[in-house]
PDB file of N, CA and C in Angstrom:
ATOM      1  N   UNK A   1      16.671 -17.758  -1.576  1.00  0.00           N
ATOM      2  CA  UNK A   1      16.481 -16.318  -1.658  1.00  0.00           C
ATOM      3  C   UNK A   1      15.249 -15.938  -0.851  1.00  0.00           C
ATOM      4  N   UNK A   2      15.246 -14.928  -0.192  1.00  0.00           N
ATOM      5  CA  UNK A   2      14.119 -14.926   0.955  1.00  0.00           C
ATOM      6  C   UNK A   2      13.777 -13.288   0.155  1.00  0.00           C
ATOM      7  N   UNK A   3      12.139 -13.545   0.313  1.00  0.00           N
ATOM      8  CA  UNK A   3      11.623 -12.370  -0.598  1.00  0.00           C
ATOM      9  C   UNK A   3      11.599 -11.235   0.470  1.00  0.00           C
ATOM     10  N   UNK A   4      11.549 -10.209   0.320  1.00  0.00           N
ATOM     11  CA  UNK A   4      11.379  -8.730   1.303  1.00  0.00           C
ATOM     12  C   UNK A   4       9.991  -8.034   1.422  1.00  0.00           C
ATOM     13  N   UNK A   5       9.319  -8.609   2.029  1.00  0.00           N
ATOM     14  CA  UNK A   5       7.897  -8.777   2.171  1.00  0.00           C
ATOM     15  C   UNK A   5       7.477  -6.900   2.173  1.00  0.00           C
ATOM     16  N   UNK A   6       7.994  -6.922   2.792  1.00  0.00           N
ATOM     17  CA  UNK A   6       7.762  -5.256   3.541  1.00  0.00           C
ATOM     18  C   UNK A   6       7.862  -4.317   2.067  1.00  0.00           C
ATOM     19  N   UNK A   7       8.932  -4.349   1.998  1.00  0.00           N
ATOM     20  CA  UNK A   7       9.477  -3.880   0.387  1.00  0.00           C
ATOM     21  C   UNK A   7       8.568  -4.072  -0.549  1.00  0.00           C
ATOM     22  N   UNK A   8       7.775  -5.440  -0.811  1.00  0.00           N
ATOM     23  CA  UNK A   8       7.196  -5.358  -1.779  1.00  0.00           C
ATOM     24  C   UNK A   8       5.451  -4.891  -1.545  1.00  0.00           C
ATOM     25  N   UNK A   9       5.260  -4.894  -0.080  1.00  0.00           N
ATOM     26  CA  UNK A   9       3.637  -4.377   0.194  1.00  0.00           C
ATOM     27  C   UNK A   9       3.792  -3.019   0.293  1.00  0.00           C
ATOM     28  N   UNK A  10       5.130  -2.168   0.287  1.00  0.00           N
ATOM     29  CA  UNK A  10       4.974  -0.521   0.857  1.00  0.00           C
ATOM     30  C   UNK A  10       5.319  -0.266  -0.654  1.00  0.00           C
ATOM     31  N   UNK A  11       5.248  -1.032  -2.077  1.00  0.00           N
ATOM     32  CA  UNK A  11       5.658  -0.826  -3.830  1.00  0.00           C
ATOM     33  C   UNK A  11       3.762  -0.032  -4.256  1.00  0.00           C
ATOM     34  N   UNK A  12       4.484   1.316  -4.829  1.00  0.00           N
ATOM     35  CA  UNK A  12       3.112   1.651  -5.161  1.00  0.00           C
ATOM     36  C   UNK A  12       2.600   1.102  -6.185  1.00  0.00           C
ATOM     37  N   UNK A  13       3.797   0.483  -6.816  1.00  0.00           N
ATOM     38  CA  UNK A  13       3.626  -0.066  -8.329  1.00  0.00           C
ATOM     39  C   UNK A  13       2.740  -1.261  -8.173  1.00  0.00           C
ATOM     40  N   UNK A  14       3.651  -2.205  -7.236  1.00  0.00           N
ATOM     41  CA  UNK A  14       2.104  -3.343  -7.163  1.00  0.00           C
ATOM     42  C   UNK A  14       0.820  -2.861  -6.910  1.00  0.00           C
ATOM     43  N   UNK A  15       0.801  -1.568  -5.512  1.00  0.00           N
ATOM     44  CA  UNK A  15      -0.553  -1.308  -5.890  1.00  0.00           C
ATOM     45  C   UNK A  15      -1.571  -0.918  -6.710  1.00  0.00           C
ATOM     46  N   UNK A  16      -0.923  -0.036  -7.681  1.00  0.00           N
ATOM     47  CA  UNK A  16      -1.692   0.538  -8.648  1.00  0.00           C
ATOM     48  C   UNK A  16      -2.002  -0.918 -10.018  1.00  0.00           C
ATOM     49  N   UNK A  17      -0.631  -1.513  -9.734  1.00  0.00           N
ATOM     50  CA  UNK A  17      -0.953  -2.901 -10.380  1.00  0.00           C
ATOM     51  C   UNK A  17      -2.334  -3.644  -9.911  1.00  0.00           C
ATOM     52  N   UNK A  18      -2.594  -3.907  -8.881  1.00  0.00           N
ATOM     53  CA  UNK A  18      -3.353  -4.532  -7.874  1.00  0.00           C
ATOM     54  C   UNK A  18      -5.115  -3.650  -7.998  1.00  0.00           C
ATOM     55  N   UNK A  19      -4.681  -2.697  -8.190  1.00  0.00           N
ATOM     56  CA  UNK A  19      -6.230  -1.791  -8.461  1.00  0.00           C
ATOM     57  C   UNK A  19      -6.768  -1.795  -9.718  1.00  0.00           C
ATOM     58  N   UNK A  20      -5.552  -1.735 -10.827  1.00  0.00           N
ATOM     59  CA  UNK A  20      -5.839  -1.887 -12.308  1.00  0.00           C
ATOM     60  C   UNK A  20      -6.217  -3.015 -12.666  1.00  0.00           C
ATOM     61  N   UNK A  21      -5.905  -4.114 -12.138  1.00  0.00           N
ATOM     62  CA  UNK A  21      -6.187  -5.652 -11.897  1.00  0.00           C
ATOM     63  C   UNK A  21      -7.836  -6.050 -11.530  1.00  0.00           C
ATOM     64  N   UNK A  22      -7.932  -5.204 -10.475  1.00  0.00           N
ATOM     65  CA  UNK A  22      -9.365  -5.296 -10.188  1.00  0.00           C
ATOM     66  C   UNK A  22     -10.514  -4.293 -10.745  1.00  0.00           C
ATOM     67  N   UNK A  23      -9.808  -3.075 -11.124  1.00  0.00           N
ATOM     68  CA  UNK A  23     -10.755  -2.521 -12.113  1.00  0.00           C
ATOM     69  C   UNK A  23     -11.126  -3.491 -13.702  1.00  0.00           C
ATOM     70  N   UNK A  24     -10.317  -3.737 -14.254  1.00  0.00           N
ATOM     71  CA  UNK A  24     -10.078  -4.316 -15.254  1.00  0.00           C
ATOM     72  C   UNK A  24     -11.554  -5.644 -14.663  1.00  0.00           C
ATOM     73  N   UNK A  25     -11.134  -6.241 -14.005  1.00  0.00           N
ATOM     74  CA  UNK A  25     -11.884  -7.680 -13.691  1.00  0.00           C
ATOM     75  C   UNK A  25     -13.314  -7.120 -13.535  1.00  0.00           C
ATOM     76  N   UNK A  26     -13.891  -5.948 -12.548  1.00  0.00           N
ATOM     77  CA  UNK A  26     -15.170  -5.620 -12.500  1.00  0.00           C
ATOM     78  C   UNK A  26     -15.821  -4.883 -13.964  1.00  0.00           C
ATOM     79  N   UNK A  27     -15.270  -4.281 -14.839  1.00  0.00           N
ATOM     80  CA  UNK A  27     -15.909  -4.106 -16.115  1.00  0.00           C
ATOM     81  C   UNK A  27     -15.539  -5.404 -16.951  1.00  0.00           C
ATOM     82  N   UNK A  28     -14.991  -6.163 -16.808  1.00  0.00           N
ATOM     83  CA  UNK A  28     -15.172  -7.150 -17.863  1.00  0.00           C
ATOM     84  C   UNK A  28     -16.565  -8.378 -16.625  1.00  0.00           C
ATOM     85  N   UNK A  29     -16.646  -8.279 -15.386  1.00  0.00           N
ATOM     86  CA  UNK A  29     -18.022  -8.638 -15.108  1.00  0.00           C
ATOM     87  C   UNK A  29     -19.090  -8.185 -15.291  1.00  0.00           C
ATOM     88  N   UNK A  30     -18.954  -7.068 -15.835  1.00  0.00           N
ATOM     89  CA  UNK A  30     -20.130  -6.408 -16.084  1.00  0.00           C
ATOM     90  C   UNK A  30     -20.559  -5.523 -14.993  1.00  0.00           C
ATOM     91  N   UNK A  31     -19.379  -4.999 -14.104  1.00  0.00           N
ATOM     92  CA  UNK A  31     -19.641  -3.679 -13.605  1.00  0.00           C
ATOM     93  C   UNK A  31     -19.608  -2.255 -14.464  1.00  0.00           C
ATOM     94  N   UNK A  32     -20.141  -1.496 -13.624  1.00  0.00           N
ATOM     95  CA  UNK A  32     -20.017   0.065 -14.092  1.00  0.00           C
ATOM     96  C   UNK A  32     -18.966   0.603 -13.964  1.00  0.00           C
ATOM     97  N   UNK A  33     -18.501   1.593 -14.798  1.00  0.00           N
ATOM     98  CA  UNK A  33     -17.117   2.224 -14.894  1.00  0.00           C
ATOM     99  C   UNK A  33     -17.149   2.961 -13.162  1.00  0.00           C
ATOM    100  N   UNK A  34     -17.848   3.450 -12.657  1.00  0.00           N
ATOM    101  CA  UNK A  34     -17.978   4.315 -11.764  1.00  0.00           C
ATOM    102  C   UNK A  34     -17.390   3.242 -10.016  1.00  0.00           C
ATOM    103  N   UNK A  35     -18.175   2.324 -10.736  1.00  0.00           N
ATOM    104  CA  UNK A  35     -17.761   1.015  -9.154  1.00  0.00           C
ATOM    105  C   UNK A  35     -16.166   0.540  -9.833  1.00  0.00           C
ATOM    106  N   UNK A  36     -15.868   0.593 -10.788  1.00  0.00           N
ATOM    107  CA  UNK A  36     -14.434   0.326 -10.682  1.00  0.00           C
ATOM    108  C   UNK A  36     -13.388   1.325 -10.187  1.00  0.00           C
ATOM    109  N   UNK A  37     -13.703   2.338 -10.351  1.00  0.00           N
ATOM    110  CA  UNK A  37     -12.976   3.885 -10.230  1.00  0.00           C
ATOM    111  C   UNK A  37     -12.964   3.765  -8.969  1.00  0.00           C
ATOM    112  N   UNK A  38     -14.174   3.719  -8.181  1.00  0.00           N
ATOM    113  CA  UNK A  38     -14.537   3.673  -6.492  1.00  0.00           C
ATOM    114  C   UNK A  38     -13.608   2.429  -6.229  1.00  0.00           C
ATOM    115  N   UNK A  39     -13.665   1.472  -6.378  1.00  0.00           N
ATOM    116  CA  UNK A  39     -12.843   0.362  -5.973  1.00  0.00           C
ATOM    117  C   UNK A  39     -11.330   0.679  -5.777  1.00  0.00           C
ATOM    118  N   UNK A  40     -10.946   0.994  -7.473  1.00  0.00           N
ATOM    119  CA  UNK A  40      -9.488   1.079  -7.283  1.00  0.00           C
ATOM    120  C   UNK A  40      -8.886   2.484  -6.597  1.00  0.00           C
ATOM    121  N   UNK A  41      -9.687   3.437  -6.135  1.00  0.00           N
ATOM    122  CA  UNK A  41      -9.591   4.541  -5.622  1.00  0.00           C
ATOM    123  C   UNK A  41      -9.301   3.477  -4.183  1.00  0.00           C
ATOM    124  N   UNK A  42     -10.575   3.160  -3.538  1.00  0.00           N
ATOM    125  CA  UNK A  42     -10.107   2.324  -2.035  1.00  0.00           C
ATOM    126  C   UNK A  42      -9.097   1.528  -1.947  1.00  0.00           C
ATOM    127  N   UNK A  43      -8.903   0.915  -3.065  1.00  0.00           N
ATOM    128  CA  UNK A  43      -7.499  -0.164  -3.191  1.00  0.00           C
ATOM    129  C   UNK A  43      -6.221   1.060  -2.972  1.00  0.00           C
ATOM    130  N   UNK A  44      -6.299   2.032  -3.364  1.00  0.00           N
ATOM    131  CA  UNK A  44      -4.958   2.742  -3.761  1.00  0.00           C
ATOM    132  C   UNK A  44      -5.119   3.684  -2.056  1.00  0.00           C
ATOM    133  N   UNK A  45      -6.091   4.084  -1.445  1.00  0.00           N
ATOM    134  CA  UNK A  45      -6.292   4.221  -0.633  1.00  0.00           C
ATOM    135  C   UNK A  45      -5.535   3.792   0.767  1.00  0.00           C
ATOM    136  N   UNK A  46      -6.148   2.529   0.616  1.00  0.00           N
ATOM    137  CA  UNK A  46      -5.834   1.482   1.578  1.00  0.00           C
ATOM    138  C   UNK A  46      -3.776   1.487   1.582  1.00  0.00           C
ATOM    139  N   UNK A  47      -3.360   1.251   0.571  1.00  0.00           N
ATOM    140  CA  UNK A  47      -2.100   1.193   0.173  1.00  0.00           C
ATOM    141  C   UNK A  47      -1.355   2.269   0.816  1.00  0.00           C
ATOM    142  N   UNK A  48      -2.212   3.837   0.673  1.00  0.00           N
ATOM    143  CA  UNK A  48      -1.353   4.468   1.222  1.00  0.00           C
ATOM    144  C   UNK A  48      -1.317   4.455   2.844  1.00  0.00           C
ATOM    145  N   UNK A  49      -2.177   3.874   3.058  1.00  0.00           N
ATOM    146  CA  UNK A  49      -2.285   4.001   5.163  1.00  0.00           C
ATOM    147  C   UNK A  49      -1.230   2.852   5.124  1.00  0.00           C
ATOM    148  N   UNK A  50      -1.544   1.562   4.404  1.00  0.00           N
ATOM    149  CA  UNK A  50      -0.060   0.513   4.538  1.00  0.00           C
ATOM    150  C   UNK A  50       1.580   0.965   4.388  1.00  0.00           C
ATOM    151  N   UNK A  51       1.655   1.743   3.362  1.00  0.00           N
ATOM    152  CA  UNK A  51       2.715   2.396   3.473  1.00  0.00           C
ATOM    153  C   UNK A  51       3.464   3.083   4.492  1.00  0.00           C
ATOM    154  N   UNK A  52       2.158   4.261   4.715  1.00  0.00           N
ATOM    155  CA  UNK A  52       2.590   4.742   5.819  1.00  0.00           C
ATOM    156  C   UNK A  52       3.243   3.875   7.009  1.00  0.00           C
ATOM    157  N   UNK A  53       2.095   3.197   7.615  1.00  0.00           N
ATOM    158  CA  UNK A  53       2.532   2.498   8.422  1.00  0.00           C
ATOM    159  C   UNK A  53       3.794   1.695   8.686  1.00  0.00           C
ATOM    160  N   UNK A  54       3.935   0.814   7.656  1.00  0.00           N
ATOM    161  CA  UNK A  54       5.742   0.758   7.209  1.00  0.00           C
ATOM    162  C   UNK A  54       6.181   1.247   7.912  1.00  0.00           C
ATOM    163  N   UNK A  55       6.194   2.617   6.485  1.00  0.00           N
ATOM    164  CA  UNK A  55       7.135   3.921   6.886  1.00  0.00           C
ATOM    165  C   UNK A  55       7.708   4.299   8.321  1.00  0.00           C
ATOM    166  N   UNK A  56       6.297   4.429   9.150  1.00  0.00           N
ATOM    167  CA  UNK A  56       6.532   4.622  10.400  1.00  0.00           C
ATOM    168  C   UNK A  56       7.067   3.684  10.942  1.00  0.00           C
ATOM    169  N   UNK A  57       7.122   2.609  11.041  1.00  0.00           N
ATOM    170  CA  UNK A  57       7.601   1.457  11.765  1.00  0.00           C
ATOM    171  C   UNK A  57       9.203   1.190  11.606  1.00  0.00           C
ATOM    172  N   UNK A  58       9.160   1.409  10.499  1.00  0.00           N
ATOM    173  CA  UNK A  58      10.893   1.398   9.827  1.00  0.00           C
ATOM    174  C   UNK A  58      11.524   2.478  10.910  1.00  0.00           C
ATOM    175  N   UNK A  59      10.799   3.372  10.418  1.00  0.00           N
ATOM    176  CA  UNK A  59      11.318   4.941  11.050  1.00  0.00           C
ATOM    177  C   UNK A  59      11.513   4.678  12.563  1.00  0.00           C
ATOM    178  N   UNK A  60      10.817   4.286  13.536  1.00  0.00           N
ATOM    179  CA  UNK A  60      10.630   4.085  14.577  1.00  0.00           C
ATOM    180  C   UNK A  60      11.375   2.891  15.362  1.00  0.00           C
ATOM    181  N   UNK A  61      11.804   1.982  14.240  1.00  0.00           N
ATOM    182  CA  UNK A  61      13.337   0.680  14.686  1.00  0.00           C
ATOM    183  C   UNK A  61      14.176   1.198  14.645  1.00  0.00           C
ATOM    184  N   UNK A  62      14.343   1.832  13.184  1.00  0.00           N
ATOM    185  CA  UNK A  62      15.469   2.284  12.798  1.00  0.00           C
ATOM    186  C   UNK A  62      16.048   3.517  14.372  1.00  0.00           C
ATOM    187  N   UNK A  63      15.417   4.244  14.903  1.00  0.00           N
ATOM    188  CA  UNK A  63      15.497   5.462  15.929  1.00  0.00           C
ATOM    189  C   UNK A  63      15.693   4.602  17.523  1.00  0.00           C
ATOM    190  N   UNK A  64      15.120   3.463  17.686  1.00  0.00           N
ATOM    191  CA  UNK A  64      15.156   2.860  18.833  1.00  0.00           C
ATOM    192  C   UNK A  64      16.665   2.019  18.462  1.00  0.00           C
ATOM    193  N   UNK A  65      17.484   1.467  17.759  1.00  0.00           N
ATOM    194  CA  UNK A  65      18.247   0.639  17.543  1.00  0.00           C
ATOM    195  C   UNK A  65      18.919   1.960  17.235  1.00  0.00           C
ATOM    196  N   UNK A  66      19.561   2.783  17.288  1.00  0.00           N
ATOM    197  CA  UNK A  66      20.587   3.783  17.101  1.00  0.00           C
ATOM    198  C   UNK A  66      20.167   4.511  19.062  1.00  0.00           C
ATOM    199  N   UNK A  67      19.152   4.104  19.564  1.00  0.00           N
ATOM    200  CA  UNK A  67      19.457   4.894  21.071  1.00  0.00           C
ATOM    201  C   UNK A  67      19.209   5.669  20.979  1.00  0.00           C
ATOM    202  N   UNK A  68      17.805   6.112  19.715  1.00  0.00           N
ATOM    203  CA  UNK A  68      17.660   7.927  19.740  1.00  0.00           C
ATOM    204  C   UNK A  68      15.756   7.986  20.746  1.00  0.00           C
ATOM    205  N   UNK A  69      15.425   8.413  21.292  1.00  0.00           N
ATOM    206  CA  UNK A  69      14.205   8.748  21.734  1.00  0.00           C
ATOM    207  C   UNK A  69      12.813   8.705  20.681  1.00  0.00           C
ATOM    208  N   UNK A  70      11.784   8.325  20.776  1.00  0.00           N
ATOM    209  CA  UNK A  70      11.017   8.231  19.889  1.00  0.00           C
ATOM    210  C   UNK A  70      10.296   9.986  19.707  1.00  0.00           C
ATOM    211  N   UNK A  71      10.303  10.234  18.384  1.00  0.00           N
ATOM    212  CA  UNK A  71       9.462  11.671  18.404  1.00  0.00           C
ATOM    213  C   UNK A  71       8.490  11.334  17.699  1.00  0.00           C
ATOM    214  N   UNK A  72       7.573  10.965  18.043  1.00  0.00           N
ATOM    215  CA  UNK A  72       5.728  11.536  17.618  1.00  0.00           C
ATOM    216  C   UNK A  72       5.436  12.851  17.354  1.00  0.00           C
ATOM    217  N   UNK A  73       5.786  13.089  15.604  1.00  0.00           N
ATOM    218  CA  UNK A  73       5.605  14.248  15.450  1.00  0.00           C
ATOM    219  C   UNK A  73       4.735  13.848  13.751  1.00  0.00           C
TER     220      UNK A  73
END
């Protein structure tokens, strides 16, 4: 079974999984509520420019493999 890599890095769910994960870990080190918030804010951040990017990329095969012109819009 071959996993769907793409599929699972453009999942908001892992990310917000992935931020709650690391908030969770910096207050039980004995960070401040405020550096976890900031953290998982950049984690969830970051996620959405990955997405995007995907997005666009999908969008942009998908349009070249049907013979349609690329629109940068």
């Amino acid at each position: 079974m071959k996993i769907d890599w793409q599929r699972k890095l453009t999942s908001r769910k892992l990310w917000v999984a992935v931020a709650g994960f690391a908030a969770g870990l910096i207050v039980i080190f004995g960070g401040s509520n405020e550096t976890a918030e900031t953290i998982s804010g950049a984690i969830l951040s970051g996620a959405s420019v990955i997405g995007y990017i995907f997005g666009e990329g999908l969008t942009d095969a998908a349009s070249m493999k049907n013979g349609d012109a690329a629109n940068d819009t």
